[in-house]
Protein backbone atom coordinates (compact mmCIF):
# COMPACT_ATOMS: atom_id res chain seq x y z
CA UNK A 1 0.00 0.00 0.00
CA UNK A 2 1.10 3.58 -0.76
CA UNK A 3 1.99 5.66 2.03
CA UNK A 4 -0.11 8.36 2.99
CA UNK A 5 2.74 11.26 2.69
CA UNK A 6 -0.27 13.89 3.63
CA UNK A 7 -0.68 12.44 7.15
CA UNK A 8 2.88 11.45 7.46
CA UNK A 9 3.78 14.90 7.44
CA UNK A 10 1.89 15.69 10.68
CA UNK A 11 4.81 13.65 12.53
CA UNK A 12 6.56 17.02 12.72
CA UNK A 13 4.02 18.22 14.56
CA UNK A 14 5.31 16.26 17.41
CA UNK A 15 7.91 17.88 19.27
CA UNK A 16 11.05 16.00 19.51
CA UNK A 17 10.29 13.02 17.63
CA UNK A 18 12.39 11.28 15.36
CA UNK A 19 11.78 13.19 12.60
CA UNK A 20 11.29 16.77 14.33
CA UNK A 21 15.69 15.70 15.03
CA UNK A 22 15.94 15.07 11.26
CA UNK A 23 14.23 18.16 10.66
CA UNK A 24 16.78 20.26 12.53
CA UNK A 25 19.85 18.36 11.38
CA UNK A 26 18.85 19.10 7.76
CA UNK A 27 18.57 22.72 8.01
CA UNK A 28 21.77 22.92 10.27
CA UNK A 29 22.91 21.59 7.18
CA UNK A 30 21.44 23.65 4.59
CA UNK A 31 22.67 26.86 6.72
CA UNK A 32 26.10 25.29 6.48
CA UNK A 33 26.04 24.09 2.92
CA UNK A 34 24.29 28.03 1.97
CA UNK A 35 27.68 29.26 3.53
CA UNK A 36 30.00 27.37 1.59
CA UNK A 37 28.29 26.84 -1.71
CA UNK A 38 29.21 27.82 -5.08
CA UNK A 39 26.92 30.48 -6.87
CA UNK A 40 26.23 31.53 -10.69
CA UNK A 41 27.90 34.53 -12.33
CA UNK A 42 24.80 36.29 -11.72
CA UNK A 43 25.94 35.71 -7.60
CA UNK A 44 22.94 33.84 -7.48
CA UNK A 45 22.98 30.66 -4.96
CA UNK A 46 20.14 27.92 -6.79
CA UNK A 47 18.79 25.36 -4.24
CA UNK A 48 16.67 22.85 -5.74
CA UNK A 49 14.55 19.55 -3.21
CA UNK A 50 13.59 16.97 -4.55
CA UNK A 51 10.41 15.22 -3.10
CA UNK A 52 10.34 18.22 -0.91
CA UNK A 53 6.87 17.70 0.61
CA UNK A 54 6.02 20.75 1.85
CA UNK A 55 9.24 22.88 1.99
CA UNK A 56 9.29 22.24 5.93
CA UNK A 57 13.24 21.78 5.65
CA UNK A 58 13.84 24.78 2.74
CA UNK A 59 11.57 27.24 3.46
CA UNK A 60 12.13 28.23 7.07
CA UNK A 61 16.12 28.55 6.51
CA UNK A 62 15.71 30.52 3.16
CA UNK A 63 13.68 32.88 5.16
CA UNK A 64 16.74 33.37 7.65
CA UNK A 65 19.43 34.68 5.02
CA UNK A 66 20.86 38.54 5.04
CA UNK A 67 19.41 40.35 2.45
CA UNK A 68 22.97 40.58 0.83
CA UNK A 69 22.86 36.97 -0.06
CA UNK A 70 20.46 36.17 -3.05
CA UNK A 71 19.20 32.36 -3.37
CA UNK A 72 17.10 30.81 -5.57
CA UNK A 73 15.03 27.53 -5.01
CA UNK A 74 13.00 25.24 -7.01
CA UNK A 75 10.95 22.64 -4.49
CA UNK A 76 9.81 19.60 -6.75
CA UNK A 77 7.01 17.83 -5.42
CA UNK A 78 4.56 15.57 -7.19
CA UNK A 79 1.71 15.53 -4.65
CA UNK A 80 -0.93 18.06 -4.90
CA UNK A 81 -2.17 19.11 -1.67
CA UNK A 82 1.84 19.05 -0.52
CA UNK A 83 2.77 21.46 -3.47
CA UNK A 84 0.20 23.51 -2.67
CA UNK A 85 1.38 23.73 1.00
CA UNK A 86 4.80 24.38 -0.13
CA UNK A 87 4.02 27.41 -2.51
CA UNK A 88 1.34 28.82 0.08
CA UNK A 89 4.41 28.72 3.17
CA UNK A 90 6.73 30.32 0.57
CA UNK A 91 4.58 33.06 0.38
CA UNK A 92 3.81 33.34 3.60
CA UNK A 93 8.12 34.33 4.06
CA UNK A 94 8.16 36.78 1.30
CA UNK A 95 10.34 34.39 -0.63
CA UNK A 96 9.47 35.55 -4.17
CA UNK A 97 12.91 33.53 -6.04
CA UNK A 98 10.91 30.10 -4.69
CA UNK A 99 9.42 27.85 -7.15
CA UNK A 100 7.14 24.37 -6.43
CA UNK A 101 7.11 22.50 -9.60
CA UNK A 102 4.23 19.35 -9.53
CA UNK A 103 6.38 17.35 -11.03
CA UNK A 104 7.82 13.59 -10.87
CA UNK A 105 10.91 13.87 -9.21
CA UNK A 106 12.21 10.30 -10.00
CA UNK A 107 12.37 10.82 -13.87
CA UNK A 108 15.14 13.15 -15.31
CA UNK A 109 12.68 14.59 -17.97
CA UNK A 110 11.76 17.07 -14.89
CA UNK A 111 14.91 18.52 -14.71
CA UNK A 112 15.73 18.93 -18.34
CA UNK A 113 14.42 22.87 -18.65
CA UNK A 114 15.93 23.56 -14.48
CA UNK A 115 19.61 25.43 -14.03
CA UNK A 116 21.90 23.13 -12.42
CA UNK A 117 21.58 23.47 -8.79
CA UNK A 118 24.47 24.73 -5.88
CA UNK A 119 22.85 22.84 -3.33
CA UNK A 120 20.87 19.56 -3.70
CA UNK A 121 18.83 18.26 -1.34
CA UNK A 122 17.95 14.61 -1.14
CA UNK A 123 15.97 13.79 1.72
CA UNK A 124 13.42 11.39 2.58
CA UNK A 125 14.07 9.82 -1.11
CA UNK A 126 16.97 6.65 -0.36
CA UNK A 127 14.98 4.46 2.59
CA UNK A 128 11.85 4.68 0.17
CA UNK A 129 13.25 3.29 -3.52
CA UNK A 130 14.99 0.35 -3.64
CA UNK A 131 18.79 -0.17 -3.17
CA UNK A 132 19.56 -0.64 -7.05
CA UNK A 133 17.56 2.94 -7.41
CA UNK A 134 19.47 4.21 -4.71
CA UNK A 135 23.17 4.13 -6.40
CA UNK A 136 21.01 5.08 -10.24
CA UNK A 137 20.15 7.96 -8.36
CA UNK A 138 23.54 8.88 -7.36
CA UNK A 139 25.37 8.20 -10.48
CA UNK A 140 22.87 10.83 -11.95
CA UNK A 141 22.96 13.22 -9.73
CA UNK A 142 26.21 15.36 -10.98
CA UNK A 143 24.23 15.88 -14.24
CA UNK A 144 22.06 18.10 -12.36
CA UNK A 145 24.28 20.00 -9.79
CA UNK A 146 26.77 22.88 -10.95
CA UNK A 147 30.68 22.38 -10.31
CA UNK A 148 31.00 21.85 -6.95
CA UNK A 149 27.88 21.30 -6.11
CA UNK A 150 26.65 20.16 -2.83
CA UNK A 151 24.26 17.54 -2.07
CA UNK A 152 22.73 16.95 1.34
CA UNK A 153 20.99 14.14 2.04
CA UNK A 154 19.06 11.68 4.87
CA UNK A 155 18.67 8.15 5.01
CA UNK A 156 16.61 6.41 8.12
CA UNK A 157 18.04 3.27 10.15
CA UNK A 158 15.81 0.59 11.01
CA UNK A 159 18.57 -1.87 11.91
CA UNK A 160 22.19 -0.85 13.52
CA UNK A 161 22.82 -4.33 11.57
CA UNK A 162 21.76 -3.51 8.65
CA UNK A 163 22.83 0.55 8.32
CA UNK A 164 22.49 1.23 4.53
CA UNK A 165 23.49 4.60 5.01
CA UNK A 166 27.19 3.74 5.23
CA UNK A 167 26.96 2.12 1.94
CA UNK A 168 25.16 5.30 0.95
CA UNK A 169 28.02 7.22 1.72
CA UNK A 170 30.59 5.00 0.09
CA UNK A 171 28.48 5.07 -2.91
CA UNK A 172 28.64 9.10 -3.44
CA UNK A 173 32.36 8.86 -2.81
CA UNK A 174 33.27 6.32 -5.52
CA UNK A 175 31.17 8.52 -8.07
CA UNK A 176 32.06 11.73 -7.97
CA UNK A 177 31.44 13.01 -4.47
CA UNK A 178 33.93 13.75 -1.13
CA UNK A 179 31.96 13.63 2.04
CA UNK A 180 31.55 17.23 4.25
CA UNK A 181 29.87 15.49 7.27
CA UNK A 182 28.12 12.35 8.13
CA UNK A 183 26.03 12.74 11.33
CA UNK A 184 23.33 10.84 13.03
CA UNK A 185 20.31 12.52 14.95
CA UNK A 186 20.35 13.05 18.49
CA UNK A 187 18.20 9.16 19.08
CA UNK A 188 20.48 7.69 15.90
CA UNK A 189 17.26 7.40 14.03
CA UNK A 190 18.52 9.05 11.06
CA UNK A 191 21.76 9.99 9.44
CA UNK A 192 22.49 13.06 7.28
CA UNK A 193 25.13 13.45 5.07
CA UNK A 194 26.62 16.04 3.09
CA UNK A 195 28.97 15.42 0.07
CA UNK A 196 30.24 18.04 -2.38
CA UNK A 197 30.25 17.29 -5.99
CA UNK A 198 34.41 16.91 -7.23
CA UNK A 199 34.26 14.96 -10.91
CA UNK A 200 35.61 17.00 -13.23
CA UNK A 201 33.16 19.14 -15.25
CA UNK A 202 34.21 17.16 -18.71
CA UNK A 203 33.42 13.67 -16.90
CA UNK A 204 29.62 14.46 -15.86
CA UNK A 205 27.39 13.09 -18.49
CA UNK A 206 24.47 14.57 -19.45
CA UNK A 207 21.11 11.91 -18.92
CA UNK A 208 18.86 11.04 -21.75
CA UNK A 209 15.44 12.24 -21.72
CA UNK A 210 13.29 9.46 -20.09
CA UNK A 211 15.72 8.28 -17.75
CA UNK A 212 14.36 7.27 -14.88
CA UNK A 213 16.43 7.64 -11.68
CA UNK A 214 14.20 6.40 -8.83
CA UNK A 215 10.70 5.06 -7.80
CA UNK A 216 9.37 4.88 -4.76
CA UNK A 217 8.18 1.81 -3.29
């Protein structure tokens, strides 16, 4: 059975639960990441989410930045009602360079007419697709980030036996990525990485339209 994303996203309603600590790990990140990021030539700094639900992990830290910093961010997000959260919060800051797009974030078609991105985040995506999706999703993702490009991203741990986020890790660093930091929440219920994008410009290959990187399960 599908999951119910709408009602899943009323666990952050509940203070200091697992994913409330994910939550605030991911914008610690983005803050961090927003620091140290490349930008365009027009100083421009483009942040792009995929599956981003409703922007509860974008919005709120794009809100923060001095008005001397300029960012951009495209939220992709196939699900309606979550969409139309995301674009009604975004409005709700006063963040005008914001754009949802209802799209399906798993095929690369949606990201063929989108400016490759400074930050990248990934989050909520690799405990949901299958483990074969997981590394097609990582081998594409330098055709959609700019030259040193970060990615964050979050994968949850069900098992200390069976922690796939280690070979999560291992995977972004034997295609392309170093690692920034590699952190667990506060109850070890989630990691969060961050890896920045080091493959040389000329080695990136462009995806084919109708590639599909991921599905969710």
């Amino acid at each position: 059975m599908t999951r119910d994303w709408r009602q899943w996203h009323h666990h952050y309603d509940t203070p200091d639960s697992s994913l409330v600590q994910r939550l605030d790990a991911v914008r610690r990140h983005l803050r961090r990441a927003l620091a140290e990021a490349p930008h365009g030539e027009d100083g421009v700094v483009r942040v792009m989410s995929i599956c981003a639900g409703e922007g509860r992990d974008v919005l709120p830290v794009l809100a923060e930045q001095p008005v001397d910093r300029t960012v951009s961010a495209m939220l992709v997000e196939l699900d309606p009602v979550l969409a139309e959260r995301a674009g009604t919060t975004a409005a709700e800051f006063g963040l005008s360079g914001v754009e949802v797009k209802r799209a399906d974030a798993g095929l690369i078609d949606t990201y063929l007419d989108v400016p490759p991105a400074h930050i990248l985040l990934v989050c909520g995506v690799f405990g949901n697709i299958s483990v074969a999706d997981v590394e097609r999703t990582i081998v594409a993702l330098p055709a959609l980030l700019a030259d040193d490009g970060i990615v964050i991203w979050t994968r949850g741990v069900q098992n200390v036996d069976r922690d796939r986020s280690h070979d999560i890790k291992d995977c972004f660093e034997e295609h392309g990525f170093t690692a920034m930091s590699f952190t667990s929440t506060e109850d070890e219920m989630f990691r969060v990485g961050m890896h920045r994008l080091t493959v040389e410009p000329a080695d990136v290959q462009a995806l084919p339209p109708g590639t599909r990187m991921f599905t969710f399960l």
